[in-house]
PDB file of N, CA and C in Angstrom:
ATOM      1  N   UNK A   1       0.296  -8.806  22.108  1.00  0.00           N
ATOM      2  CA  UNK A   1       0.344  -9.189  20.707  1.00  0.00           C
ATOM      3  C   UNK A   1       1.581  -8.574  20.061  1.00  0.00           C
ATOM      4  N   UNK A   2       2.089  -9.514  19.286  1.00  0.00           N
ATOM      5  CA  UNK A   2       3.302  -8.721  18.774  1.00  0.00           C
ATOM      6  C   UNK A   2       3.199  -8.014  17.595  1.00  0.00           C
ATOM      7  N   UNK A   3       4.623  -7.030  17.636  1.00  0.00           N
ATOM      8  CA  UNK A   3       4.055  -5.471  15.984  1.00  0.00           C
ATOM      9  C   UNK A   3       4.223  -6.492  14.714  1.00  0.00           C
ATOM     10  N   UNK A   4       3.268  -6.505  14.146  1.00  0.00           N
ATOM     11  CA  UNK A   4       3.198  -7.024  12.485  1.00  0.00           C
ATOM     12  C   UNK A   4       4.597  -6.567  12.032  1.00  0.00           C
ATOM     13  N   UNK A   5       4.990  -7.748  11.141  1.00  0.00           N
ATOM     14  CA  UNK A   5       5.737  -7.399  10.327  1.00  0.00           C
ATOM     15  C   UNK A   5       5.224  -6.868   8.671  1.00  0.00           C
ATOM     16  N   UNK A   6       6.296  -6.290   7.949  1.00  0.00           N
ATOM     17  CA  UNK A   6       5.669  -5.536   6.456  1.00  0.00           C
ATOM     18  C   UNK A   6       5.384  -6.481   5.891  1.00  0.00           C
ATOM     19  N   UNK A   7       5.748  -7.523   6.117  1.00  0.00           N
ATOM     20  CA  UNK A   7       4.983  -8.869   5.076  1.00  0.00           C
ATOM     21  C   UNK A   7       3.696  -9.512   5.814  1.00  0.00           C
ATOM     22  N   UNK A   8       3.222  -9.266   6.968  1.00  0.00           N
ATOM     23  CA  UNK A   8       1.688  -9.332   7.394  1.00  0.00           C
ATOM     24  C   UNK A   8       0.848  -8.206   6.841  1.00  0.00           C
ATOM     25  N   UNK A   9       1.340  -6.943   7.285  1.00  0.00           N
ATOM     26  CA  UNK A   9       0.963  -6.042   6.796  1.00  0.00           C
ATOM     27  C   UNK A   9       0.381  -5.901   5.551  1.00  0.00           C
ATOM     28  N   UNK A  10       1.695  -6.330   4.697  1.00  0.00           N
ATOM     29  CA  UNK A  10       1.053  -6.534   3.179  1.00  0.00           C
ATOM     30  C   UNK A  10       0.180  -7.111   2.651  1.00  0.00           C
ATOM     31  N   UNK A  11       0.070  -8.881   3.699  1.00  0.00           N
ATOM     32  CA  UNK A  11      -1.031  -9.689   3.136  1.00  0.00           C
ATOM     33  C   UNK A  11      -2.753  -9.252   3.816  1.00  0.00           C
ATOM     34  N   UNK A  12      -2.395  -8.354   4.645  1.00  0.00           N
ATOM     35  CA  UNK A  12      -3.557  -7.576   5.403  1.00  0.00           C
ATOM     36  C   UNK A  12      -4.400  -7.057   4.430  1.00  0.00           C
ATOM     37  N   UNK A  13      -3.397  -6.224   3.594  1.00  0.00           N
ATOM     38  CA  UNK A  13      -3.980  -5.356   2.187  1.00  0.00           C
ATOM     39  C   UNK A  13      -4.132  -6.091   1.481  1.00  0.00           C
ATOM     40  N   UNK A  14      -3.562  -6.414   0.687  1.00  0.00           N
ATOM     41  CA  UNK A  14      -3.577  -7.637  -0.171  1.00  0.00           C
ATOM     42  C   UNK A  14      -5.219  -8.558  -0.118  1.00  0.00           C
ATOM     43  N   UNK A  15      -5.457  -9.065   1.210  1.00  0.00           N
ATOM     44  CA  UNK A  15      -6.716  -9.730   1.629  1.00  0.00           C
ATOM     45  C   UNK A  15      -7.787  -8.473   1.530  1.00  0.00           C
ATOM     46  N   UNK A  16      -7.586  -7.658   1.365  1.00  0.00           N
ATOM     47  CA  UNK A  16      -8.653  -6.716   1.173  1.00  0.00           C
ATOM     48  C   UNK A  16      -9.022  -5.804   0.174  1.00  0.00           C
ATOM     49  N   UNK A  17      -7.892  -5.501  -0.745  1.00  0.00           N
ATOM     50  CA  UNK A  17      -8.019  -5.201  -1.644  1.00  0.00           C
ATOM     51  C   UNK A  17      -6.892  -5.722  -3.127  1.00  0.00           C
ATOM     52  N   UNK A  18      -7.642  -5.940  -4.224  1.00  0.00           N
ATOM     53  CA  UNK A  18      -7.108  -6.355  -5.346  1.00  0.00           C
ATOM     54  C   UNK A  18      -5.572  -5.280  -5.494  1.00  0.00           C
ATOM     55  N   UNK A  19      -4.621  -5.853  -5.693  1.00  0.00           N
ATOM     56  CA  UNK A  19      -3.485  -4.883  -6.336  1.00  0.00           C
ATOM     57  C   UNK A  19      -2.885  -5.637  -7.260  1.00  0.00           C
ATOM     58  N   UNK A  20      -2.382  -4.735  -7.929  1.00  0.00           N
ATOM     59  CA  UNK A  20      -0.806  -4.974  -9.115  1.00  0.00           C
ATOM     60  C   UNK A  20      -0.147  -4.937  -8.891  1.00  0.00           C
ATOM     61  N   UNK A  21       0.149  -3.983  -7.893  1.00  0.00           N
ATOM     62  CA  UNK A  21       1.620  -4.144  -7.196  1.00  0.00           C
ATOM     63  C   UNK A  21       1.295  -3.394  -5.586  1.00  0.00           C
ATOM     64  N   UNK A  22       2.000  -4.189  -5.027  1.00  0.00           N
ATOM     65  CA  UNK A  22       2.371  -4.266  -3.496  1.00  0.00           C
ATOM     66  C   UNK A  22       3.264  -4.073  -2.473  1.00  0.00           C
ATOM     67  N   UNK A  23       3.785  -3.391  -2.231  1.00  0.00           N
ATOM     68  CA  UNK A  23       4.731  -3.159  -1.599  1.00  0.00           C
ATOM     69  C   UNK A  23       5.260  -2.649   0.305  1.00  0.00           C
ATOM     70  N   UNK A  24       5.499  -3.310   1.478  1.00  0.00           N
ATOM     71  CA  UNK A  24       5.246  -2.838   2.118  1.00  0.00           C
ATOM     72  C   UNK A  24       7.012  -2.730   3.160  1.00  0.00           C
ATOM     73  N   UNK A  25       6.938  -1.555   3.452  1.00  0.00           N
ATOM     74  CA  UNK A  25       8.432  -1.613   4.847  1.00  0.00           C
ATOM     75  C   UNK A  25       8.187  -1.315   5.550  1.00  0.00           C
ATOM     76  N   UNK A  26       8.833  -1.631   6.754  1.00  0.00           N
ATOM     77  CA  UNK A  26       8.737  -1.343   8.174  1.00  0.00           C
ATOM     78  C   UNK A  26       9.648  -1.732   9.030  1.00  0.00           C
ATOM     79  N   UNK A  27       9.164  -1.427  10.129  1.00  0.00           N
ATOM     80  CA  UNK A  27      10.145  -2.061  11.468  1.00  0.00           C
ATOM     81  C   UNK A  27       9.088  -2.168  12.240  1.00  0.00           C
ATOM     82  N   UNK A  28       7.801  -2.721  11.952  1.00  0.00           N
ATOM     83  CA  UNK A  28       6.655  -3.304  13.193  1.00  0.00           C
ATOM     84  C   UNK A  28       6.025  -2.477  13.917  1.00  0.00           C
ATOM     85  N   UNK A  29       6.395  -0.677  13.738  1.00  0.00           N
ATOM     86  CA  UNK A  29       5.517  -0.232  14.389  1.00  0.00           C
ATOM     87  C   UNK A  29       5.234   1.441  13.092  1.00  0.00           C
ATOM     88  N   UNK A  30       6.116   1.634  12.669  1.00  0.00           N
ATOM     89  CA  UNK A  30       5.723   2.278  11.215  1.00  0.00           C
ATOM     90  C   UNK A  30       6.342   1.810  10.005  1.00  0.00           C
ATOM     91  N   UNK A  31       4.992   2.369   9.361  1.00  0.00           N
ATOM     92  CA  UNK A  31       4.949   1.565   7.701  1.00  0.00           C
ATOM     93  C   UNK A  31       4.866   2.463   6.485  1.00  0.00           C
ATOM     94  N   UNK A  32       5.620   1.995   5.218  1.00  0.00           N
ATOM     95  CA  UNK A  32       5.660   2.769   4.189  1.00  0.00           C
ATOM     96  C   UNK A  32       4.987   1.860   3.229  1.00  0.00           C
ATOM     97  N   UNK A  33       3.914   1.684   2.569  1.00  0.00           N
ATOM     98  CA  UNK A  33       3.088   1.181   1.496  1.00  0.00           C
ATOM     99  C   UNK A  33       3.152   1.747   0.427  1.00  0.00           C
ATOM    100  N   UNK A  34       3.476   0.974  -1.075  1.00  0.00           N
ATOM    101  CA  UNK A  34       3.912   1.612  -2.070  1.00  0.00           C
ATOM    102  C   UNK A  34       2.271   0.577  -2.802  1.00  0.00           C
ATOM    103  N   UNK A  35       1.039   0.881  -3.297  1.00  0.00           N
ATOM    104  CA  UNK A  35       0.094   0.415  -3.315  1.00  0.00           C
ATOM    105  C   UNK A  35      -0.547   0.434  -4.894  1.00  0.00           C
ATOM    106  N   UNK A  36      -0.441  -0.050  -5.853  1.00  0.00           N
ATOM    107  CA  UNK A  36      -1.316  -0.147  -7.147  1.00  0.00           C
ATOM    108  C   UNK A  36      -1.992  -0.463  -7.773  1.00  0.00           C
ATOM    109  N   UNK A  37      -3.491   0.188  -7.247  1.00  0.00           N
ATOM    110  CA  UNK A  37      -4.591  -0.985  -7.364  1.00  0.00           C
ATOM    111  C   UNK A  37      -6.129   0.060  -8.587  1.00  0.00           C
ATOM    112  N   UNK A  38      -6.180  -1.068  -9.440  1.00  0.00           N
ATOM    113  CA  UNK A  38      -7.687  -0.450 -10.376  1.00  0.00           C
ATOM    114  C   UNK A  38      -8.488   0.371  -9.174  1.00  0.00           C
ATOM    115  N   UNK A  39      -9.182   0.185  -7.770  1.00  0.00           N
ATOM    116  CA  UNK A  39     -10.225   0.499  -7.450  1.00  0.00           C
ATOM    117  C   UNK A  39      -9.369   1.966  -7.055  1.00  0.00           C
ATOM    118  N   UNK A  40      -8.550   2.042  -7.228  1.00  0.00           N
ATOM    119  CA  UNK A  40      -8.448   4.311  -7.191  1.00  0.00           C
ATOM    120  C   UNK A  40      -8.572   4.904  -7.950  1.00  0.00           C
ATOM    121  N   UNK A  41      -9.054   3.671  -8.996  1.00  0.00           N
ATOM    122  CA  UNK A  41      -9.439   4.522 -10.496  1.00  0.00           C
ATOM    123  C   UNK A  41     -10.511   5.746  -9.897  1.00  0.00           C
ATOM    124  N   UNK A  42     -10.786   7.065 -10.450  1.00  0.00           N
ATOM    125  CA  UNK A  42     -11.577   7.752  -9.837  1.00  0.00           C
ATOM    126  C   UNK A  42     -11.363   8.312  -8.593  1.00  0.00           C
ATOM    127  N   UNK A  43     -10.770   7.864  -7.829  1.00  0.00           N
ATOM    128  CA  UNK A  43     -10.901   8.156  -6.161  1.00  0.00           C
ATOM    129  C   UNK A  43      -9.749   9.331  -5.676  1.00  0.00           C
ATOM    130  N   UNK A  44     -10.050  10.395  -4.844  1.00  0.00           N
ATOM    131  CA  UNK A  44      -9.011  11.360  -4.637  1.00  0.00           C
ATOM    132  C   UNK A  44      -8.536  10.547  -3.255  1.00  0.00           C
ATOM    133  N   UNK A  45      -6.944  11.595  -3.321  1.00  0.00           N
ATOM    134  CA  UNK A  45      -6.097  10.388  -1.834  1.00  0.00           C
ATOM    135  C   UNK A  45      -6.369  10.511  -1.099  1.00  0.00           C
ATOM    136  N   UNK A  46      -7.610  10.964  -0.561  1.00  0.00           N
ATOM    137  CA  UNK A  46      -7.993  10.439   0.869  1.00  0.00           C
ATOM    138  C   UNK A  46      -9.092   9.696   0.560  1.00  0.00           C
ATOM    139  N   UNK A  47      -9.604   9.264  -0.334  1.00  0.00           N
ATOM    140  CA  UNK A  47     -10.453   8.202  -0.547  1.00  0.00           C
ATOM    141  C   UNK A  47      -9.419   7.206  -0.471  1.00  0.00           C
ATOM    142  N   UNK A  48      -8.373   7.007  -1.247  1.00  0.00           N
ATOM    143  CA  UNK A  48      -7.879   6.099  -1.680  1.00  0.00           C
ATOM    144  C   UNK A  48      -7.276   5.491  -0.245  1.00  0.00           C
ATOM    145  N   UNK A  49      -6.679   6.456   0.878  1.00  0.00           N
ATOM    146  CA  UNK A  49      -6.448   6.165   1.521  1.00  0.00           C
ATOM    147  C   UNK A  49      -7.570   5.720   2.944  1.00  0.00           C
ATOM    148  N   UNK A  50      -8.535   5.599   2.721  1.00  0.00           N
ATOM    149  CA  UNK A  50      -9.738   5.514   3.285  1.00  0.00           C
ATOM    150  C   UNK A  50     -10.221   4.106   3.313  1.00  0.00           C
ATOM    151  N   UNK A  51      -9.960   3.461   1.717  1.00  0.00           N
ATOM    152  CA  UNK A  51      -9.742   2.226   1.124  1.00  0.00           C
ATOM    153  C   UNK A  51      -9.189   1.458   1.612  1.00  0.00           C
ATOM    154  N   UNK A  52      -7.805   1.709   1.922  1.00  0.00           N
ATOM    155  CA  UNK A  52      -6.417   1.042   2.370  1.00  0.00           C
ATOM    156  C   UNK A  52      -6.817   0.466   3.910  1.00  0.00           C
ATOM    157  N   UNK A  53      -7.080   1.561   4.549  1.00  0.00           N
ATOM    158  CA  UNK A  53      -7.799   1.575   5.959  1.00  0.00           C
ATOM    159  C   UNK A  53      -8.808   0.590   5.841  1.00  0.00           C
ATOM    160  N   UNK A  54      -9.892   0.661   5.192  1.00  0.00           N
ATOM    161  CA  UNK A  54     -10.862  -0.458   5.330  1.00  0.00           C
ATOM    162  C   UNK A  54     -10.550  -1.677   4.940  1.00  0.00           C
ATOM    163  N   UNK A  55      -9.215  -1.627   4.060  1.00  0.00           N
ATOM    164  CA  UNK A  55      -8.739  -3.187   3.817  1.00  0.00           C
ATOM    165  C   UNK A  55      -8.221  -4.099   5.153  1.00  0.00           C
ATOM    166  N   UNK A  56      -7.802  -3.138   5.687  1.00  0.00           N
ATOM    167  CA  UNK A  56      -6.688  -3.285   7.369  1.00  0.00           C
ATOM    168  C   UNK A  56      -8.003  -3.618   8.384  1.00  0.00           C
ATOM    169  N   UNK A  57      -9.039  -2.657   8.542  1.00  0.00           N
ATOM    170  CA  UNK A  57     -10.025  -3.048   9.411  1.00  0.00           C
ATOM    171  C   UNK A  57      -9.474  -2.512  10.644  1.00  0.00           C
ATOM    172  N   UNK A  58      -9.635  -3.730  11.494  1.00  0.00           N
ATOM    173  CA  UNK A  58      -9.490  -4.031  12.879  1.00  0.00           C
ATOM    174  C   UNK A  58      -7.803  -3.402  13.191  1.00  0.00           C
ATOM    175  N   UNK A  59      -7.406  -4.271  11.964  1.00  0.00           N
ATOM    176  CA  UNK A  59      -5.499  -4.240  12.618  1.00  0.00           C
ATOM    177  C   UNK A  59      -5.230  -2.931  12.575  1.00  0.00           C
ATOM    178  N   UNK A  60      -5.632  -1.970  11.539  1.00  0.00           N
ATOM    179  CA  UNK A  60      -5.342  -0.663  11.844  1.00  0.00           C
ATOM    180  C   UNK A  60      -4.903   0.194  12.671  1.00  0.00           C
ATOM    181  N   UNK A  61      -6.513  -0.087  13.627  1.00  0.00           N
ATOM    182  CA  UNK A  61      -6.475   0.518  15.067  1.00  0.00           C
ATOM    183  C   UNK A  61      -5.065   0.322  16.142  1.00  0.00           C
ATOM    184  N   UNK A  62      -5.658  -1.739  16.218  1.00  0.00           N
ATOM    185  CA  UNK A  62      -5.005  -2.284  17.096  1.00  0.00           C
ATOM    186  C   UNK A  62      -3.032  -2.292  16.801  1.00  0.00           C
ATOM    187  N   UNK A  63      -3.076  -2.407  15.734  1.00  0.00           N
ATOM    188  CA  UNK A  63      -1.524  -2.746  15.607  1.00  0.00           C
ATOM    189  C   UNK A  63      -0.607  -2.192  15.161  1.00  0.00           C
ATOM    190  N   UNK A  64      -1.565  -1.720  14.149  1.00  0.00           N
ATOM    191  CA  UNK A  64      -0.707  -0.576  12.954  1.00  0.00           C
ATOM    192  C   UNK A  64      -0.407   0.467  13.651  1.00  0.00           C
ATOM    193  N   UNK A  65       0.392   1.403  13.779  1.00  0.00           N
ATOM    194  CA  UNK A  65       0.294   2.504  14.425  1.00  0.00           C
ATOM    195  C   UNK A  65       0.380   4.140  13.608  1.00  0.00           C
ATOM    196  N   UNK A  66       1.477   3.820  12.242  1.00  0.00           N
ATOM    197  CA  UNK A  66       1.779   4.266  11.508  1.00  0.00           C
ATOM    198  C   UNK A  66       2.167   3.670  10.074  1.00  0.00           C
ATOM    199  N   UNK A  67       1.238   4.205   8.884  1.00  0.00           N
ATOM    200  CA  UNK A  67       1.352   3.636   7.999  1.00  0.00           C
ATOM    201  C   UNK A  67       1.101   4.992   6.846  1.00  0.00           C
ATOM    202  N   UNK A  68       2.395   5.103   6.294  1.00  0.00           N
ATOM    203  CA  UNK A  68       2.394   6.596   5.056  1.00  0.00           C
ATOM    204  C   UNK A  68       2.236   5.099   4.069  1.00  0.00           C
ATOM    205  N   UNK A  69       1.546   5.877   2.945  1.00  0.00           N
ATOM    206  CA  UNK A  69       0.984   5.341   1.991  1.00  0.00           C
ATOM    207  C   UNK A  69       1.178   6.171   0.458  1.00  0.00           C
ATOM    208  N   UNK A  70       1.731   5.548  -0.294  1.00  0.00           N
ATOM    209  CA  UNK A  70       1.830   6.019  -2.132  1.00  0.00           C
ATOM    210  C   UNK A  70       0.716   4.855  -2.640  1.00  0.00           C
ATOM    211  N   UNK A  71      -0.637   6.185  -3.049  1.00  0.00           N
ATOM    212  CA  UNK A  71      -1.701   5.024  -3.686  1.00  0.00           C
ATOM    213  C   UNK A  71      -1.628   5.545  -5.405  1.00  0.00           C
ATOM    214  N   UNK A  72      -1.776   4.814  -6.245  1.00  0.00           N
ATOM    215  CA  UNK A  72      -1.544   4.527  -7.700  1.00  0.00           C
ATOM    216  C   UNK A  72      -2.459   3.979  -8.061  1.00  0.00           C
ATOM    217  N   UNK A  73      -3.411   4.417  -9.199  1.00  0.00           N
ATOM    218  CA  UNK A  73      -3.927   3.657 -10.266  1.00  0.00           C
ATOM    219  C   UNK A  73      -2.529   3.024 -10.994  1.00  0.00           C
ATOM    220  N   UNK A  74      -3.025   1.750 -11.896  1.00  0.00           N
ATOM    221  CA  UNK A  74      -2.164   1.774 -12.814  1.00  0.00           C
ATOM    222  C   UNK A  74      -1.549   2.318 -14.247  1.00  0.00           C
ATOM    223  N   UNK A  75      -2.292   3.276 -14.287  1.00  0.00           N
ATOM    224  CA  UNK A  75      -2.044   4.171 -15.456  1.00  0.00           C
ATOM    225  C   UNK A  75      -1.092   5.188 -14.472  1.00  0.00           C
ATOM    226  N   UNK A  76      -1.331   5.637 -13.712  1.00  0.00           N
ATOM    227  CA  UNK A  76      -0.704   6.643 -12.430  1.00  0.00           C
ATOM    228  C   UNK A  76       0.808   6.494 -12.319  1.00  0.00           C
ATOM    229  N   UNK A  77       0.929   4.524 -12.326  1.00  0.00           N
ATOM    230  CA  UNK A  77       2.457   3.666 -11.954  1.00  0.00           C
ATOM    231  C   UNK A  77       3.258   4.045 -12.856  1.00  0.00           C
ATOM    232  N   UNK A  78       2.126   3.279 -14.241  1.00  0.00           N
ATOM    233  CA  UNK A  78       2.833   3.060 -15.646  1.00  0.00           C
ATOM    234  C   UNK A  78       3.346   4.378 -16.020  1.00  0.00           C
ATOM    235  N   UNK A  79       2.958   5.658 -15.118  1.00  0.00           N
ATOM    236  CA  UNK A  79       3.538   7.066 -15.973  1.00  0.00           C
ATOM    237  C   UNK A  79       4.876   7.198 -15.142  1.00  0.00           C
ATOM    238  N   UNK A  80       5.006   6.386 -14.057  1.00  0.00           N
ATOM    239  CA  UNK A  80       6.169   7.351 -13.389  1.00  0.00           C
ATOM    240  C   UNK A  80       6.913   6.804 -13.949  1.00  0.00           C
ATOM    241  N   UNK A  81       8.100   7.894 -13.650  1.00  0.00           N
ATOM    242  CA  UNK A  81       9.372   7.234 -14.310  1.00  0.00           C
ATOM    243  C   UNK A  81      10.064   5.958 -13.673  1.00  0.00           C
ATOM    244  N   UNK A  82      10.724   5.146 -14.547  1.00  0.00           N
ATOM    245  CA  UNK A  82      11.049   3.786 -13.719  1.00  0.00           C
ATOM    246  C   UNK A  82      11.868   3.845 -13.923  1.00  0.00           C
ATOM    247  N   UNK A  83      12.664   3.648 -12.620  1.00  0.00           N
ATOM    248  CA  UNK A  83      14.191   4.056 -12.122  1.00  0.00           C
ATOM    249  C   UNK A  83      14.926   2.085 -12.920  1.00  0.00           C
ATOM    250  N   UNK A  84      14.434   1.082 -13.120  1.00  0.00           N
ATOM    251  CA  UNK A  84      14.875   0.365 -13.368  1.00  0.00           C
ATOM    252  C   UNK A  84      14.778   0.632 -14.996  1.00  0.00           C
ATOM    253  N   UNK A  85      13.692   0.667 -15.466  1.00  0.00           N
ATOM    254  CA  UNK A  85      14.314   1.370 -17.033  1.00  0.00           C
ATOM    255  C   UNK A  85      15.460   1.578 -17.315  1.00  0.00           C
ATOM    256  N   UNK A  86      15.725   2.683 -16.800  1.00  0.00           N
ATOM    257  CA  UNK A  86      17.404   3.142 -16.898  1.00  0.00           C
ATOM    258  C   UNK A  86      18.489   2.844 -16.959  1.00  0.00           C
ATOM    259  N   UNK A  87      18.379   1.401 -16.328  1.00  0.00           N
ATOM    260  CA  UNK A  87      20.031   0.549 -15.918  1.00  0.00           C
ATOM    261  C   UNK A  87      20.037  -0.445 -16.734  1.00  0.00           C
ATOM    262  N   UNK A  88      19.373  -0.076 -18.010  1.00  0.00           N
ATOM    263  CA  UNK A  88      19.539  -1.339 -19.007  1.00  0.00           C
ATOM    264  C   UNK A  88      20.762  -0.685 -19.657  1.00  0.00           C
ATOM    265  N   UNK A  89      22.137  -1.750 -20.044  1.00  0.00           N
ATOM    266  CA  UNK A  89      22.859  -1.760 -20.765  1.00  0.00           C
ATOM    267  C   UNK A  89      23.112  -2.352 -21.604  1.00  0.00           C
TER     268      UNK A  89
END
C-alpha cells in the first residue's frame, strides 16, 4: 500500500472530526497537523490528541507512522498571533 499523502491524511481527519481549520504536511511517512476544532473545547492535549487518533482509526496504525500535531480550540487559534495580520500595508 502506498504512504498517504498530507492531503489524504487531511481528509482522514477531516472525515472524522468537525474542524475550522485544517492543515496537514508531509512527505508520506511523517506528518505535521495544524488542527482547529470546537470538540477540544474542554479537553487536555492528550485527549485532544487521542481524538485525532480516533478520527484516523485504522490508518493510524497501518500507514501513518508519524504524525506531531498543534490541537486548537477556536478561541485558542483566534488568540495566537497571526503572522498574516502583520503584512497588511
Amino acid at each position: 500500500m502506498a504512504d498517504p499523502t498530507p492531503a489524504e491524511v487531511q481528509q482522514y481527519i477531516a472525515d472524522g472530526l468537525p474542524c475550522q481549520l485544517l492543515q496537514v504536511e508531509g512527505d508520506g511517512r511523517h506528518f505535521f497537523a495544524t488542527i482547529v476544532s470546537v470538540e477540544f473545547e474542554g479537553l487536555t492535549r492528550i485527549r485532544r490528541h487521542q481524538r485525532v487518533y480516533q478520527a484516523l482509526g485504522e490508518r493510524m496504525r497501518e500507514q501513518i507512522h508519524a504524525l506531531s500535531m498543534k490541537t486548537l480550540t477556536p478561541a485558542e487559534h483566534a488568540a495566537e498571533p497571526a503572522a498574516a495580520a502583520h503584512h497588511h500595508r
